[in-house]
Protein backbone atom coordinates (compact mmCIF):
# COMPACT_ATOMS: atom_id res chain seq x y z
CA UNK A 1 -3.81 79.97 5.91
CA UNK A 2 -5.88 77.92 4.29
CA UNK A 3 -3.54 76.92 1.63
CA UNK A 4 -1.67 75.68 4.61
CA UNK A 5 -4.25 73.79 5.96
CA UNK A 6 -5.07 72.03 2.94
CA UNK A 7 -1.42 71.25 2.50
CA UNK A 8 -1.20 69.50 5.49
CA UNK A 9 -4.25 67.38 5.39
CA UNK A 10 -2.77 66.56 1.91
CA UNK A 11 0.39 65.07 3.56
CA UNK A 12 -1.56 63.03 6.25
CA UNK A 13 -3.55 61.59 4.18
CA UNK A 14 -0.97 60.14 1.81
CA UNK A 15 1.28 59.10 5.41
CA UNK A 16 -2.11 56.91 6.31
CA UNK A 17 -2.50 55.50 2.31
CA UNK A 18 1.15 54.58 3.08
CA UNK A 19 0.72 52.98 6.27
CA UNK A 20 -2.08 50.91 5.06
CA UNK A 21 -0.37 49.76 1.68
CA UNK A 22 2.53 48.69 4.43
CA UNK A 23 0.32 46.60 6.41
CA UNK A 24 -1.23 44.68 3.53
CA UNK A 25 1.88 44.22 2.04
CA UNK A 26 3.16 42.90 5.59
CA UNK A 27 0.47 40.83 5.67
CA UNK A 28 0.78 38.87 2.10
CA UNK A 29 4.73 38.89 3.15
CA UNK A 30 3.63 36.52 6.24
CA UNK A 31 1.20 34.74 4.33
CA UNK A 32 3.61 33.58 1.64
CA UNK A 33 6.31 33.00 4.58
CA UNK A 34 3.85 30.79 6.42
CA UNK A 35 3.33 28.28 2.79
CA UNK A 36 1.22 25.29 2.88
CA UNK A 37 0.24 23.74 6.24
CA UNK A 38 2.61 19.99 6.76
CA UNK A 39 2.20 17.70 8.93
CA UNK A 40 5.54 15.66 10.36
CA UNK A 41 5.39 11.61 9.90
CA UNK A 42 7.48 8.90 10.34
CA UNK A 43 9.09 7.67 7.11
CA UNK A 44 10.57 3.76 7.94
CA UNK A 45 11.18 1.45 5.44
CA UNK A 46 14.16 -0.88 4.66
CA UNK A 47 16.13 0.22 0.94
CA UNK A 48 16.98 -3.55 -0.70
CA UNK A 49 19.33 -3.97 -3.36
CA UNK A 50 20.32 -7.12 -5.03
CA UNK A 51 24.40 -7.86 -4.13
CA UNK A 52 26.95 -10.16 -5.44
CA UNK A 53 25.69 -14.09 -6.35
CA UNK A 54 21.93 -12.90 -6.25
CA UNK A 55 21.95 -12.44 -2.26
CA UNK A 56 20.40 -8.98 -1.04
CA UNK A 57 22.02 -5.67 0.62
CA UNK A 58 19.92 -3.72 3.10
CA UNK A 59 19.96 -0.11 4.39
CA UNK A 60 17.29 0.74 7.14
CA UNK A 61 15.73 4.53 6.55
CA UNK A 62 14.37 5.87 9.46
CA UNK A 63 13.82 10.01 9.27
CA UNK A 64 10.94 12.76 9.92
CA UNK A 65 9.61 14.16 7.09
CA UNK A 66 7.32 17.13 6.97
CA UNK A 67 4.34 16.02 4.15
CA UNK A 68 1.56 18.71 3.00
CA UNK A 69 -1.58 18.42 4.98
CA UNK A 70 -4.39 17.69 1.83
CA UNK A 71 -1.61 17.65 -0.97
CA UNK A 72 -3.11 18.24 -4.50
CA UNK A 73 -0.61 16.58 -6.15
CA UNK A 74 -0.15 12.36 -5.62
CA UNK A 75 1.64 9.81 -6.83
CA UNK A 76 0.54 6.42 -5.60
CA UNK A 77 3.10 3.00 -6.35
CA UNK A 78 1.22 1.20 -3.74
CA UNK A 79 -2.28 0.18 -4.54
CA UNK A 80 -3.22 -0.72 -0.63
CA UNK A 81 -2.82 3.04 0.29
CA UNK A 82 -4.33 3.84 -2.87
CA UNK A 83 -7.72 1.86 -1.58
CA UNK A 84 -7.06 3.76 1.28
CA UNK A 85 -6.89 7.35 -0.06
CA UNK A 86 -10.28 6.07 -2.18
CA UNK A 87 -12.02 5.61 1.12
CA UNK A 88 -11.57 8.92 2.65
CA UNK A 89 -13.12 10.42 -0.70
CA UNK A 90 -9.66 12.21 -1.83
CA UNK A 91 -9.44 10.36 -4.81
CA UNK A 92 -8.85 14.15 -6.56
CA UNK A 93 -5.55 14.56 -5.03
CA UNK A 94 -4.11 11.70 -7.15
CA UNK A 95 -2.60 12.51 -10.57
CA UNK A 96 -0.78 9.21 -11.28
CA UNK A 97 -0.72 5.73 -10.24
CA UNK A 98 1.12 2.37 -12.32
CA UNK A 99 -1.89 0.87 -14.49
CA UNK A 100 0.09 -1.76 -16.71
CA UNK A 101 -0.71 -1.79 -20.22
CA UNK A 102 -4.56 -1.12 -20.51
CA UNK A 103 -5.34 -1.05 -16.73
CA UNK A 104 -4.05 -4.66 -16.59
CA UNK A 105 -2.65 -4.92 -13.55
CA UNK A 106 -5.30 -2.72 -11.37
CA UNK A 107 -7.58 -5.13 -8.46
CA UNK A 108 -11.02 -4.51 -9.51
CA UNK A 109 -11.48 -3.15 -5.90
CA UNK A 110 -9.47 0.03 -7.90
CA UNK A 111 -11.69 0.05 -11.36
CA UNK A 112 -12.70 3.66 -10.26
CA UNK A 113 -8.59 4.52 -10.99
CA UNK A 114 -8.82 2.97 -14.70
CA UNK A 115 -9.84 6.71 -16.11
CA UNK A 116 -7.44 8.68 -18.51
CA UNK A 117 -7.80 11.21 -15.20
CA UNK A 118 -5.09 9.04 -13.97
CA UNK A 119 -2.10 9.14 -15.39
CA UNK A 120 -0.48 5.91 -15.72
CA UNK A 121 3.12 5.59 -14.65
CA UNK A 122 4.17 2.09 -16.02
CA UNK A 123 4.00 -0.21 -13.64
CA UNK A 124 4.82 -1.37 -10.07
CA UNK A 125 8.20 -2.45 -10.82
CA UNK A 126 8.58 -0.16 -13.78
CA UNK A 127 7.94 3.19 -13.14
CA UNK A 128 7.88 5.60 -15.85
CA UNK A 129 9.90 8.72 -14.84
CA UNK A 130 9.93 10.94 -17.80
CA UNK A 131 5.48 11.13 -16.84
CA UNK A 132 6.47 11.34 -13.15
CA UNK A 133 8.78 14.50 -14.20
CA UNK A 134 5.81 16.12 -16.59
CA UNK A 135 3.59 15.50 -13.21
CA UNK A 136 5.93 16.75 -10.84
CA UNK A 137 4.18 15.50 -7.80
CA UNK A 138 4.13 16.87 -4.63
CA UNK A 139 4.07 13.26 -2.75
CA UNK A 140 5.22 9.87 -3.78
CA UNK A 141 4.27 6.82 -2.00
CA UNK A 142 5.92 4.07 -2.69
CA UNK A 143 6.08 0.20 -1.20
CA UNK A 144 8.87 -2.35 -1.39
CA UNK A 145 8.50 -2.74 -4.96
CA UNK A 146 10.02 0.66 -5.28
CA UNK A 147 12.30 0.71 -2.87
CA UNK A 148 15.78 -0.06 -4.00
CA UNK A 149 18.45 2.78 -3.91
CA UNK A 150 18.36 2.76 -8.22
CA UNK A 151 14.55 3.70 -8.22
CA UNK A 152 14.69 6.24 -5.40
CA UNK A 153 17.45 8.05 -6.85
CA UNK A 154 15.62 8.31 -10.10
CA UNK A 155 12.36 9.59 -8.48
CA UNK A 156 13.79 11.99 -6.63
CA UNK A 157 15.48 13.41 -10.19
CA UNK A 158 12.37 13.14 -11.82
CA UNK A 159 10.54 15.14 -9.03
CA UNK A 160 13.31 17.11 -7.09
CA UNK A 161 10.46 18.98 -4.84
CA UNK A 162 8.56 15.52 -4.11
CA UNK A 163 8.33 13.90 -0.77
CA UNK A 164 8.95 10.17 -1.26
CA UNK A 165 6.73 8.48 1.47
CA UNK A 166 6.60 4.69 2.30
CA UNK A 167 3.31 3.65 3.06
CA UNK A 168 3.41 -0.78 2.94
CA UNK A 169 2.93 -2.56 6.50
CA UNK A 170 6.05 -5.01 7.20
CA UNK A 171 5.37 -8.53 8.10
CA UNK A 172 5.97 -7.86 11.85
CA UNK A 173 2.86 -7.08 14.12
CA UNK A 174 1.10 -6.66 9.97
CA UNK A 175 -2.36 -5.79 11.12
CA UNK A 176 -0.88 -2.69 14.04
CA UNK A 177 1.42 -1.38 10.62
CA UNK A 178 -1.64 -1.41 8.68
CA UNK A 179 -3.33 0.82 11.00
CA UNK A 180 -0.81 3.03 11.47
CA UNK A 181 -0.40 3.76 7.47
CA UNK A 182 -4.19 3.92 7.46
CA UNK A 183 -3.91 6.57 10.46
CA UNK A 184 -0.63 8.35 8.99
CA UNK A 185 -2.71 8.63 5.30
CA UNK A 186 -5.77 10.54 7.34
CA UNK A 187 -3.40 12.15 9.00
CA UNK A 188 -1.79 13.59 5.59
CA UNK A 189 -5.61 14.38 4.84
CA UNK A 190 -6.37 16.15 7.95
CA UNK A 191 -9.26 12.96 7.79
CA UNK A 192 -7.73 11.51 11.16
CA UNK A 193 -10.95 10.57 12.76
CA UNK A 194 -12.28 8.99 9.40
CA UNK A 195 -8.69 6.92 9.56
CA UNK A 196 -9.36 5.62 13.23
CA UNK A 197 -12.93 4.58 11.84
CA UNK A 198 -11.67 2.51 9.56
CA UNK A 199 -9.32 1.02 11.88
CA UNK A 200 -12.00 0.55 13.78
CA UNK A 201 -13.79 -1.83 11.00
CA UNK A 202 -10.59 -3.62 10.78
CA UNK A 203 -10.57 -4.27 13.81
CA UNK A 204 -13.94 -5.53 14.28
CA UNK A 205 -13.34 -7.61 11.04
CA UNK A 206 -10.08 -9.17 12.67
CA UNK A 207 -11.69 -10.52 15.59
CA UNK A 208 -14.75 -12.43 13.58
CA UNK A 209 -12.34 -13.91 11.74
CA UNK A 210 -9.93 -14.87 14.58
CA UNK A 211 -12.93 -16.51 16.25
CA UNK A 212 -13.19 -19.08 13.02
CA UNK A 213 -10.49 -19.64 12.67
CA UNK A 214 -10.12 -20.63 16.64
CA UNK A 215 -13.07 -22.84 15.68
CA UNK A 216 -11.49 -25.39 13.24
CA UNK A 217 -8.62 -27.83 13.64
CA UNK A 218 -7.43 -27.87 10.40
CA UNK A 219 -4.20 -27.50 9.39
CA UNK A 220 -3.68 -24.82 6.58
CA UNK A 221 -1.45 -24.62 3.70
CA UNK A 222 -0.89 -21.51 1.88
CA UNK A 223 0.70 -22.24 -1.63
CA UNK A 224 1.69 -19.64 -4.34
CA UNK A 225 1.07 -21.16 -7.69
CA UNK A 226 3.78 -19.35 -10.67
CA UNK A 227 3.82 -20.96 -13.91
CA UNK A 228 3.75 -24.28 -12.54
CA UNK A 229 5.89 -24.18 -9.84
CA UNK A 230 4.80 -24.39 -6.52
CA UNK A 231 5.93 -22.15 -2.93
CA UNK A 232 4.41 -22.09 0.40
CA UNK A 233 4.12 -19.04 2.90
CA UNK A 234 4.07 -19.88 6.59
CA UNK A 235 4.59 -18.08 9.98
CA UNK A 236 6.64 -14.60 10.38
CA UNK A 237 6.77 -14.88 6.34
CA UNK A 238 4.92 -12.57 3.58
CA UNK A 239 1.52 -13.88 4.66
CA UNK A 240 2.68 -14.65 8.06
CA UNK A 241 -0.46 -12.87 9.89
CA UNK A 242 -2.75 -15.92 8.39
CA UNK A 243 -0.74 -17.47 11.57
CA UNK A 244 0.80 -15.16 13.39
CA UNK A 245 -2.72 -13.16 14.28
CA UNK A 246 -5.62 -15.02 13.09
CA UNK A 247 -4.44 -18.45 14.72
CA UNK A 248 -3.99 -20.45 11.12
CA UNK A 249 -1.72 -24.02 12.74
CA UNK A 250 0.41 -24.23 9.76
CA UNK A 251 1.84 -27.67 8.50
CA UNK A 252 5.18 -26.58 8.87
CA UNK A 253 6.54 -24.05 11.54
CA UNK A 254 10.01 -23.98 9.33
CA UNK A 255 8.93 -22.52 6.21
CA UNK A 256 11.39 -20.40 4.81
CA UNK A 257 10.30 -16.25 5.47
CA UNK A 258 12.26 -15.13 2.28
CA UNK A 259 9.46 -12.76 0.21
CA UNK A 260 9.22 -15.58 -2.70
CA UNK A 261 8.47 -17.90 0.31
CA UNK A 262 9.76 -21.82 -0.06
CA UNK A 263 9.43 -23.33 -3.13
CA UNK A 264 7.67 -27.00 -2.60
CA UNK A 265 6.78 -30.22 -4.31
CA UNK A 266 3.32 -32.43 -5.03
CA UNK A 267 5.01 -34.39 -2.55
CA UNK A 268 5.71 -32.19 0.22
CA UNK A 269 1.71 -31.23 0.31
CA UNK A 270 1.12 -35.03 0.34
CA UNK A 271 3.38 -35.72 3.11
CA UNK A 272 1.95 -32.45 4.89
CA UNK A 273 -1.63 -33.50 4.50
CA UNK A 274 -3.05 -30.33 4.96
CA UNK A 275 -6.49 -29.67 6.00
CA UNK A 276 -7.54 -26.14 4.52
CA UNK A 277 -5.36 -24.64 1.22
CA UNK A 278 -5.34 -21.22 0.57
CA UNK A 279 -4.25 -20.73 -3.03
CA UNK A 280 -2.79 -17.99 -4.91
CA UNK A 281 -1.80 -17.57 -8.58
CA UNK A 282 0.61 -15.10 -9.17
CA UNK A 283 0.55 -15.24 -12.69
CA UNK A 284 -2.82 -14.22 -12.88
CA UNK A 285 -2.24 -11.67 -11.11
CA UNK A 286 0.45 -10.26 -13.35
CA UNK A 287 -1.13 -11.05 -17.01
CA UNK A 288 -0.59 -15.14 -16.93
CA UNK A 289 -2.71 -17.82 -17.79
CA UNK A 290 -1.47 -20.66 -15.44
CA UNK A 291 -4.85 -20.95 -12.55
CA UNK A 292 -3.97 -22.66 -9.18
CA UNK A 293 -6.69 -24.98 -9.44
CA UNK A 294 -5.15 -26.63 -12.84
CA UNK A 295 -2.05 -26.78 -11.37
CA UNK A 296 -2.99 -27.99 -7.92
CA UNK A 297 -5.12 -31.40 -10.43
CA UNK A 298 -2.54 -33.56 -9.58
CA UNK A 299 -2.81 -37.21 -8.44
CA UNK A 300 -0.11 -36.92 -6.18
CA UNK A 301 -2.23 -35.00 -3.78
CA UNK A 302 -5.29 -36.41 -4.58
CA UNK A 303 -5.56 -37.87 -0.89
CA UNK A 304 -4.65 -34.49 0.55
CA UNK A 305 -7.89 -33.53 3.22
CA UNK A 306 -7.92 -30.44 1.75
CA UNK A 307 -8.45 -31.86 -2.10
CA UNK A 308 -10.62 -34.37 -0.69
CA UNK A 309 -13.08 -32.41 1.05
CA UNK A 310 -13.26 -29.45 -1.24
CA UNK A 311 -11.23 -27.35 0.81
CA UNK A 312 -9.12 -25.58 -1.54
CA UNK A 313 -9.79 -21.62 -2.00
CA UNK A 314 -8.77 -19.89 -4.64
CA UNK A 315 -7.79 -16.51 -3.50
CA UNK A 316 -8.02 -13.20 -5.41
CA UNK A 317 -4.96 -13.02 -7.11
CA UNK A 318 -4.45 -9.48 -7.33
CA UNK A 319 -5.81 -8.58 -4.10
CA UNK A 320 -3.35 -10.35 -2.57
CA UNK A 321 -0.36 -10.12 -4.60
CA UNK A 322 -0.59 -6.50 -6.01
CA UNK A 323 -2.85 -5.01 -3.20
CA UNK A 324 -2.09 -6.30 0.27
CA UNK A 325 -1.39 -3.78 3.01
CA UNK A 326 -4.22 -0.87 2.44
CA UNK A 327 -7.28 -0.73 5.45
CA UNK A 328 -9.70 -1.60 2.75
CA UNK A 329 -8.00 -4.62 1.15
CA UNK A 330 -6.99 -6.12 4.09
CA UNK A 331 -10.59 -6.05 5.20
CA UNK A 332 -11.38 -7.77 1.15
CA UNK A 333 -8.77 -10.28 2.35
CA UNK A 334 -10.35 -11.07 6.03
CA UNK A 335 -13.35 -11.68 3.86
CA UNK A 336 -12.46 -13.94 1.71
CA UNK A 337 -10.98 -16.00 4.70
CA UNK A 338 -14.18 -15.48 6.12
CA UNK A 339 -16.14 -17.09 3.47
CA UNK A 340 -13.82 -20.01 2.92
CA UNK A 341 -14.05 -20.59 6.64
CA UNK A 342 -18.25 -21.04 6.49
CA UNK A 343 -18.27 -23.75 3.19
């Protein structure tokens, strides 16, 4: 009998050991089921290629994309949401970004990114693929640099499992885009009321300048200086929210909106007479030596208000060229405007 007895308390307790192994195995079955937590965002951008005789074809992207929520693994081709991503104190998550040769091309606002941390994957235009493919990152943002239907393609070979995510505000309604890629970014970070705060800032910085710029009558200018040559920006254009939402009165309301803007002469600034000239040099801002101030000594224009009264501001070249679009730089922008507006 008792042989019995111990039999059967044998058997139950192996039936409970094999119950419980069932439930923990049950358990790490629904845990691995359940993966990494994503959050769904809105990934719109337009895909540009270059057609026959030089003119451009367009195809509009507009899909839901589920992203992981704090990703570990980033790849950053836009150094606005870069900034961004810096701000929220997730700097970690990014494995790669495009540094030029010798950290050339990074805004000093992004010195913290110059680290052998970092992988560097070429540069904007010129991504290296075969590092992107070693990396094998879990998100790639990209900006209009990167998006043609060519470079796409090869990122997603290079990193089948990646999410490529387009984070750069279009010229339309600029400063509302640039708040919602600062929002979407926290969003991606589960850092959403961080994101609003610094839309918040931006907002606050907006309106201060807004109210300068409402307090001058000057006419403004905005010329791109490349190797000599010269091209303006005006209204609905690449800098088109100096006008559009801070109240610049351009000199002309028919400058060309093409992204290289409209190229100009020494004579068409004369004729304009422009009060205030905001000033960019591009090839500083990709490695050249050419500075807007040398080429804007010219005595065509030496009668121009703006020459005349000292009103010429040399903008940050990289800031603005390389890094437009991100919460933070487009606050560094607003205060340069700022400053120029209280000489």
């Amino acid at each position: 009998m008792k042989k019995f007895y111990l039999l059967f308390t044998v058997m139950v307790l192996m039936v409970l050991a094999a119950c419980g192994n069932g439930e923990s195995t049950s358990e790490s079955e629904a845990s691995e089921s359940e993966g990494q937590e994503t959050v769904e965002v809105e990934n719109q951008f337009t895909i540009s290629d270059e057609a026959a005789e030089g003119e451009e074809a367009s195809e509009e992207v507009s899909e839901t994309v589920e992203v992981p929520v704090n990703p570990e693994k980033v790849a950053v081709f836009d150094y606005g949401a870069l900034s961004t991503i810096h701000e929220l104190g997730e700097a970690d998550s990014i494995v790669g970004l495009p540094k030029g040769q010798s950290a050339s091309t990074l805004p000093d606002e992004l010195e913290a990114f110059q680290g052998d941390e970092y992988a560097n994957l070429g540069t904007l235009k010129d991504p290296d693929f075969e590092k992107i493919a070693e990396l094998q990152p879990e998100v790639i943002m990209i900006s209009g640099r990167q998006a043609t239907s060519a470079m796409i393609s090869e990122f997603e070979k290079a990193a089948p499992d990646a999410q490529v995510l387009y984070v750069a505000p279009s010229n339309e309604n600029y400063f509302e885009e640039v708040k919602h890629y600062t929002q979407m970014i926290g969003d991606i970070y589960d850092k959403s009321s961080e994101a609003e705060s610094l839309n918040a800032d931006l907002d606050s910085k907006i309106e201060e300048v807004k109210q300068k710029v409402a307090d001058t009558d000057e006419t403004m200018l905005f010329v791109m200086a490349n190797e000599g040559e010269l091209s303006a920006h005006g209204p609905g254009g690449r800098y088109g929210f100096l006008f559009d939402d801070l109240g610049f009165e351009p000199v002309d309301e028919e400058i060309s909106t093409t992204r290289h803007g409209q190229a100009i002469s020494y004579e068409y600034i004369n004729d304009r007479n422009p009060g205030i000239i905001l000033a960019l040099d591009r090839g500083s801002a990709i490695g050249g030596e050419s500075s807007s101030s040398t080429v804007l000594d010219n005595n065509v224009i030496q009668d121009v208000d703006a020459i005349k009264n000292d009103r010429v501001v040399d903008l940050d070249a990289k800031l603005w060229y390389l890094a437009s679009g991100g919460v933070m730089t487009t606050i560094g922008q607003l205060e340069e405007i700022e400053q120029a507006l209280e000489q």
